[in-house]
C-alpha atoms as a PDB file:
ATOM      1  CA  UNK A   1      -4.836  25.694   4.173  1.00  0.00           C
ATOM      2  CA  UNK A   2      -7.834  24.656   1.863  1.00  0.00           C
ATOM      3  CA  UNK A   3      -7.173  21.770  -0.701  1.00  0.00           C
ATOM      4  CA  UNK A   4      -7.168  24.188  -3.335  1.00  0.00           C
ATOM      5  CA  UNK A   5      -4.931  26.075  -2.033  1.00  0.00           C
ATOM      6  CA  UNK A   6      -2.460  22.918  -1.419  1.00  0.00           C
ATOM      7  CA  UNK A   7      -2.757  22.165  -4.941  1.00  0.00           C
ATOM      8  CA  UNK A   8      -1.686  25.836  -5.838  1.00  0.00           C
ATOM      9  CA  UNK A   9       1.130  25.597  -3.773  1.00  0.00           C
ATOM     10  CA  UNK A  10       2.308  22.186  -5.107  1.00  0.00           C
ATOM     11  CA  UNK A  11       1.609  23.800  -8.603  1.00  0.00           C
ATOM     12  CA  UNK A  12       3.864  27.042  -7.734  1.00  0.00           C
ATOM     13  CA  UNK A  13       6.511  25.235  -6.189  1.00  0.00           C
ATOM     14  CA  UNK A  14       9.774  24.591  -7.983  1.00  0.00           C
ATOM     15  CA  UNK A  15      13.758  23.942  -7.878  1.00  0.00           C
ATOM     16  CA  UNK A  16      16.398  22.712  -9.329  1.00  0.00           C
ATOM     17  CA  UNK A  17      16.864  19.071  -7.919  1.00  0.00           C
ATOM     18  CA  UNK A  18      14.422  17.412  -5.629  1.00  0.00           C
ATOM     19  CA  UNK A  19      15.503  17.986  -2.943  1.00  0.00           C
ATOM     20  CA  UNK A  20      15.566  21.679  -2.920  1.00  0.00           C
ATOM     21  CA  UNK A  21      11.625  21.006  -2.899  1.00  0.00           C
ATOM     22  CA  UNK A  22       9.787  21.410   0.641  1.00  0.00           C
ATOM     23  CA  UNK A  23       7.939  18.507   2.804  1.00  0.00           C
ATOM     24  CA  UNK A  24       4.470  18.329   3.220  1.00  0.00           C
ATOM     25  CA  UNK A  25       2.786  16.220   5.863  1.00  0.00           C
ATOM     26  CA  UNK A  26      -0.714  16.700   7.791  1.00  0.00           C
ATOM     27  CA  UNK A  27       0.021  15.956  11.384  1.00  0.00           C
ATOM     28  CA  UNK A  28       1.170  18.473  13.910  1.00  0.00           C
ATOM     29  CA  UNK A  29       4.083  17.436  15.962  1.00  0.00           C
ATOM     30  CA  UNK A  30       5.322  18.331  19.622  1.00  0.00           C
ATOM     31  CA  UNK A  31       8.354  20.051  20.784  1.00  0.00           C
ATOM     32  CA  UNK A  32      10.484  16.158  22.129  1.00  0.00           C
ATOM     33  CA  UNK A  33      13.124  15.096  19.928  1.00  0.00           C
ATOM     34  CA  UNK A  34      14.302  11.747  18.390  1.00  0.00           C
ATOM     35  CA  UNK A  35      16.907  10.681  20.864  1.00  0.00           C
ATOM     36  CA  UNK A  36      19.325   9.097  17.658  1.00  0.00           C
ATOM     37  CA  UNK A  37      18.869  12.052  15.306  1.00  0.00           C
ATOM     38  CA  UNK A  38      17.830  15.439  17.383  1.00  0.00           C
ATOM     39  CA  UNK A  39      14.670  15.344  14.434  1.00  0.00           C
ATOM     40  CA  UNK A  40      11.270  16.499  15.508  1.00  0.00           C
ATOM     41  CA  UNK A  41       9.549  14.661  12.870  1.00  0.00           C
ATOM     42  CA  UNK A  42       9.244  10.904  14.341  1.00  0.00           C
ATOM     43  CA  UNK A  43       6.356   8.950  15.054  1.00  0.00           C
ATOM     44  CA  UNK A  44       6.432   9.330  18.759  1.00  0.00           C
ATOM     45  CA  UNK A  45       6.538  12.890  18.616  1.00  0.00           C
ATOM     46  CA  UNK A  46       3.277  13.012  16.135  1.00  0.00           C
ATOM     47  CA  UNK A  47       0.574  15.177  17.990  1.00  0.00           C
ATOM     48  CA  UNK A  48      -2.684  15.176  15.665  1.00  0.00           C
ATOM     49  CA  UNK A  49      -3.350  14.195  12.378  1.00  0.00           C
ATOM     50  CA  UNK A  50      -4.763  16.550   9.674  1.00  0.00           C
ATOM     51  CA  UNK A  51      -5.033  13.767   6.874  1.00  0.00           C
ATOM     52  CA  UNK A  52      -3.503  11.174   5.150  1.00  0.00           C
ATOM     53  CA  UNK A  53      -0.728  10.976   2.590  1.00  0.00           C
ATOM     54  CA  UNK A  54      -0.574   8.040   0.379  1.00  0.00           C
ATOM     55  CA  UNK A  55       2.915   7.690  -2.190  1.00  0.00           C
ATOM     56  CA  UNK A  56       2.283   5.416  -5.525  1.00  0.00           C
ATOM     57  CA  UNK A  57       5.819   4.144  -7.357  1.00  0.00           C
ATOM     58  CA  UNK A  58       4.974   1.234  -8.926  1.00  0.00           C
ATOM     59  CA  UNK A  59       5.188   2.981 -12.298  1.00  0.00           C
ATOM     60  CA  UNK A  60       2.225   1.083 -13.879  1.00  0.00           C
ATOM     61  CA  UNK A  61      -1.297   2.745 -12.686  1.00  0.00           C
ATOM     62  CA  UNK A  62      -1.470   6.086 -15.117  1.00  0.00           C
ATOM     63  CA  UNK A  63      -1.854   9.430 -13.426  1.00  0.00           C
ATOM     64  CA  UNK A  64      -5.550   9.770 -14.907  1.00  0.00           C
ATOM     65  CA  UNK A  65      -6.780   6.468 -13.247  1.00  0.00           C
ATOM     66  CA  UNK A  66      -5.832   7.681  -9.988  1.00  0.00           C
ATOM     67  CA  UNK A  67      -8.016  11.072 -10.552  1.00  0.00           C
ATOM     68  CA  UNK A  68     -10.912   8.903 -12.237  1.00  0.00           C
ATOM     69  CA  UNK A  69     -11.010   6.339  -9.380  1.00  0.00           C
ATOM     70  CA  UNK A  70     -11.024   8.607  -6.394  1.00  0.00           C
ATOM     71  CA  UNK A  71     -13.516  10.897  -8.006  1.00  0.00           C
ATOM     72  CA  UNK A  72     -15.737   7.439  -8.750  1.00  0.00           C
ATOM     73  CA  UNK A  73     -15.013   6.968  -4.675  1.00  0.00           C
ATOM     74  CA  UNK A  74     -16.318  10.351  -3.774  1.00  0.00           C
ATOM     75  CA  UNK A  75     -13.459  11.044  -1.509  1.00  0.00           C
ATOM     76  CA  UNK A  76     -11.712  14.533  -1.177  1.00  0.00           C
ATOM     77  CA  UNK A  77      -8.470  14.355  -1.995  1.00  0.00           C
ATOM     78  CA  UNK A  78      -5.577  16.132  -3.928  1.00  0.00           C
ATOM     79  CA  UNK A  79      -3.783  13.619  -6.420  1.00  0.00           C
ATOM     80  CA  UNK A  80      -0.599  15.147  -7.713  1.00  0.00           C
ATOM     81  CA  UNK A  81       2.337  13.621  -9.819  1.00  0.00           C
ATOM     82  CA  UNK A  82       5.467  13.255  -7.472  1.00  0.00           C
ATOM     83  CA  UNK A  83       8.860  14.805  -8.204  1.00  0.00           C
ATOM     84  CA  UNK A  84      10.003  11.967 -10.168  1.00  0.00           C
ATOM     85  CA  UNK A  85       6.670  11.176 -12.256  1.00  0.00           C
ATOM     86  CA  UNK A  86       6.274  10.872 -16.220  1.00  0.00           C
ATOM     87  CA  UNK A  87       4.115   9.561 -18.561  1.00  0.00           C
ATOM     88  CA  UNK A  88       5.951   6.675 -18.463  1.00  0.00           C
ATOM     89  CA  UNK A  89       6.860   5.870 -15.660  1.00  0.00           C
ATOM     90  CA  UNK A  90       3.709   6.952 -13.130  1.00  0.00           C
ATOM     91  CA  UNK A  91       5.010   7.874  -9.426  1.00  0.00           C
ATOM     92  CA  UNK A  92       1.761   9.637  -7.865  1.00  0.00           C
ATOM     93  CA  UNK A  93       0.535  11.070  -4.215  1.00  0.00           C
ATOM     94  CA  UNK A  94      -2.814  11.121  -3.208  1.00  0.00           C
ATOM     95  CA  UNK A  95      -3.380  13.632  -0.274  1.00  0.00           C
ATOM     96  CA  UNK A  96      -6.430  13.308   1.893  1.00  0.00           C
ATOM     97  CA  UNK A  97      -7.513  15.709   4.557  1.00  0.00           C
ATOM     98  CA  UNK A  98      -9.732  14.646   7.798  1.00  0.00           C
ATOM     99  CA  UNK A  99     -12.834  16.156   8.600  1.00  0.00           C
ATOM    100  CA  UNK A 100     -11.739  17.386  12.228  1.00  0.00           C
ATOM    101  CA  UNK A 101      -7.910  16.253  13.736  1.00  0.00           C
ATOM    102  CA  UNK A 102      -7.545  13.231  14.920  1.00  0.00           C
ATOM    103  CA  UNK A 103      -5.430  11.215  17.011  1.00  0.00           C
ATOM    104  CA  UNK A 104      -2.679   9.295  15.473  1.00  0.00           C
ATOM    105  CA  UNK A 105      -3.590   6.108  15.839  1.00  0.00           C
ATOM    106  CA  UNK A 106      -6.280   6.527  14.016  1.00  0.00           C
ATOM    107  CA  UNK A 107      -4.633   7.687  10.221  1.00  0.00           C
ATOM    108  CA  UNK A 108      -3.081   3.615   9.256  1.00  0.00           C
ATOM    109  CA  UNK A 109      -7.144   2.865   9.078  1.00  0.00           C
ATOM    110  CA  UNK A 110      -7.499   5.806   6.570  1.00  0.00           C
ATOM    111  CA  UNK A 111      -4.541   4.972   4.196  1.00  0.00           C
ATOM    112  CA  UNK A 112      -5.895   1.429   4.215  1.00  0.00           C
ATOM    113  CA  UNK A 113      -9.427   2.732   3.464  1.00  0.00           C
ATOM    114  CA  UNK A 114      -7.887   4.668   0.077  1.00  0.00           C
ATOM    115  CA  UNK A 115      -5.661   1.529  -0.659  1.00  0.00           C
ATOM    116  CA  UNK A 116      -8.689  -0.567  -0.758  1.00  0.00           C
ATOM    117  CA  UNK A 117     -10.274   1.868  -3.492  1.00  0.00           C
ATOM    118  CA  UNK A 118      -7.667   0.735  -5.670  1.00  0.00           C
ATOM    119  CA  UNK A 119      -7.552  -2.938  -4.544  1.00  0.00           C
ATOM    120  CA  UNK A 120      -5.416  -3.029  -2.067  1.00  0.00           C
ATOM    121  CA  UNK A 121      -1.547  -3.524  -2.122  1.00  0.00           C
ATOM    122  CA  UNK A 122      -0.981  -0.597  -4.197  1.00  0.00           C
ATOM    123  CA  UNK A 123       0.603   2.433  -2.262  1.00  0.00           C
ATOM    124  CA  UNK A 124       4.049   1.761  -0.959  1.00  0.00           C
ATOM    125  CA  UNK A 125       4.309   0.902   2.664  1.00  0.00           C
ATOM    126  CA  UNK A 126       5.525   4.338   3.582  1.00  0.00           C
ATOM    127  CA  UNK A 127       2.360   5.597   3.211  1.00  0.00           C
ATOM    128  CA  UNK A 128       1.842   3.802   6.289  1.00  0.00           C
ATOM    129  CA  UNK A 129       4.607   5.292   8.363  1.00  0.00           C
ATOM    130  CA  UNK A 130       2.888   7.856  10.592  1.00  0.00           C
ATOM    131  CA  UNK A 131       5.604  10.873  10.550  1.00  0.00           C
ATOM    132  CA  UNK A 132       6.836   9.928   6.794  1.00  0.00           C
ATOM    133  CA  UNK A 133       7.000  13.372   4.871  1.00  0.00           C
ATOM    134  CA  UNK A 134       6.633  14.192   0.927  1.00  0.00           C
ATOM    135  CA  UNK A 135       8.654  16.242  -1.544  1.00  0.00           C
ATOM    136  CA  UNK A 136       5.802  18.819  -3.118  1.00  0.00           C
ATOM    137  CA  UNK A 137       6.367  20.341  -6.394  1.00  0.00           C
ATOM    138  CA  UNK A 138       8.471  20.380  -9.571  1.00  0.00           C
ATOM    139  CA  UNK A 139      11.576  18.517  -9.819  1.00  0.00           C
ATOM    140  CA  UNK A 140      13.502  20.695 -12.832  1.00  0.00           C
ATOM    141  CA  UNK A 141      15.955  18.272 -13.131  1.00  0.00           C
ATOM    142  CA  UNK A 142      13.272  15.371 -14.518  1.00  0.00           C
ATOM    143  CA  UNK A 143      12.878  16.461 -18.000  1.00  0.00           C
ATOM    144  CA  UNK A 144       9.687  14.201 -18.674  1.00  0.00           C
ATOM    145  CA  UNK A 145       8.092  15.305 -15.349  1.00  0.00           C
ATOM    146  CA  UNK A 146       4.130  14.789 -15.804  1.00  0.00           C
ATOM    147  CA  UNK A 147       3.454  17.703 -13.426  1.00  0.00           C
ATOM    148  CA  UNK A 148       0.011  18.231 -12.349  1.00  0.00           C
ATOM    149  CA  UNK A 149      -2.274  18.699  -9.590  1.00  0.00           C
ATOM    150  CA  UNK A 150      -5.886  17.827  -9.318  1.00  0.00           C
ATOM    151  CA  UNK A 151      -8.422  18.445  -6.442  1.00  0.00           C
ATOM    152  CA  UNK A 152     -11.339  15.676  -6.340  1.00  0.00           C
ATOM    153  CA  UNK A 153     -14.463  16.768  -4.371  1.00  0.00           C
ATOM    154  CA  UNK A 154     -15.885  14.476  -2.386  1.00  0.00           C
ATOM    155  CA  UNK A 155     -16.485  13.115   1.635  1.00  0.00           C
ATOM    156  CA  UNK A 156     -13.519  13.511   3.724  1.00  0.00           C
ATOM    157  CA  UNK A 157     -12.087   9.968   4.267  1.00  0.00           C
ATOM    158  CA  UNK A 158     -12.707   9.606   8.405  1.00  0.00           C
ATOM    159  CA  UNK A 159     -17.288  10.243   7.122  1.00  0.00           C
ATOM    160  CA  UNK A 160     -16.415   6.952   4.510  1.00  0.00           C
ATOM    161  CA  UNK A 161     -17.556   4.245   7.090  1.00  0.00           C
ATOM    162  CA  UNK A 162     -18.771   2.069   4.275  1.00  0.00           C
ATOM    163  CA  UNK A 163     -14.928   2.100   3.221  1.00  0.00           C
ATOM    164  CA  UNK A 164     -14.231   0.497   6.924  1.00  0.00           C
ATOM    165  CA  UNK A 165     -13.997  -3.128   5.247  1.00  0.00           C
ATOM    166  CA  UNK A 166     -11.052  -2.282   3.454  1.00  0.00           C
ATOM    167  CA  UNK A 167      -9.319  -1.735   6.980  1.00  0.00           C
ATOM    168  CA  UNK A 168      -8.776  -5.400   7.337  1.00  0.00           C
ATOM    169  CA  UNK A 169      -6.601  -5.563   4.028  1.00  0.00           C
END
């Protein structure tokens, strides 16, 4: 799928309760299964990488700065209001594909390359966790939901080697 077409489908996705709302995650993962669970979605079991997923719930950096900043980055990315997110109380994802698949190892350097955009420390440490999915789309049940979806154009994260410092934070 294009970007834009992720954002339409995050846009035209809706239920009742959250969790009647489908994953997303850009990695491709093999056919083994967690030993404890029977899941195909764990780390070990992570195949290629697509892009990165980043999850915001600190509740204090507004929807609009996240747009504004990564558009100031030039990095491609979809930043959409999670689920849960209001006015209020900002929860946000920022979604950025790869250039070409890559091996799994390599996506914690890209997450830390977008968390360094915005200083550092700011995404929650899931973002981090290499088979963590996201809920996609509107939550009916949140009555203040600040549901959007924006598409930033810009350089794929993995062609941003002048972000490579902020791999070290």
């Amino acid at each position: 799928m294009t970007l834009d077409e992720v954002r339409d489908l995050v846009l035209g996705t809706e239920a009742r309760r959250k969790e009647g709302l489908p994953l997303i995650k850009l990695a491709s993962f093999g056919e083994d299964r967690a030993p404890d669970s029977g899941c195909l979605r764990f780390d070990d079991n992570v195949l290629k990488v697509h892009g990165a997923e980043l999850d915001y719930d600190q509740e204090k950096i507004p929807f609009d700065t996240f747009v504004a900043t990564m558009r100031k980055a030039g990095v491609r990315a979809l930043v959409y209001g999670s689920p849960s997110c209001t006015k209020k109380k900002p929860r946000v994802r920022v979604i950025a594909p790869f250039s070409k698949l890559l091996s799994p190892e390599r996506r914690a350097a890209f997450v830390s390359r977008i968390d360094g955009i915005f200083g550092g420390n700011v995404f929650s440490r899931e973002s981090w966790t290499l088979s963590q999915t996201y809920y996609i789309g509107r939550d009916h049940s949140n009555e203040h939901a600040d549901f959007r979806a924006v598409v930033i154009d810009g350089d794929c994260i993995d062609k941003r080697d002048d972000l490579r410092k902020f791999e070290e934070i």
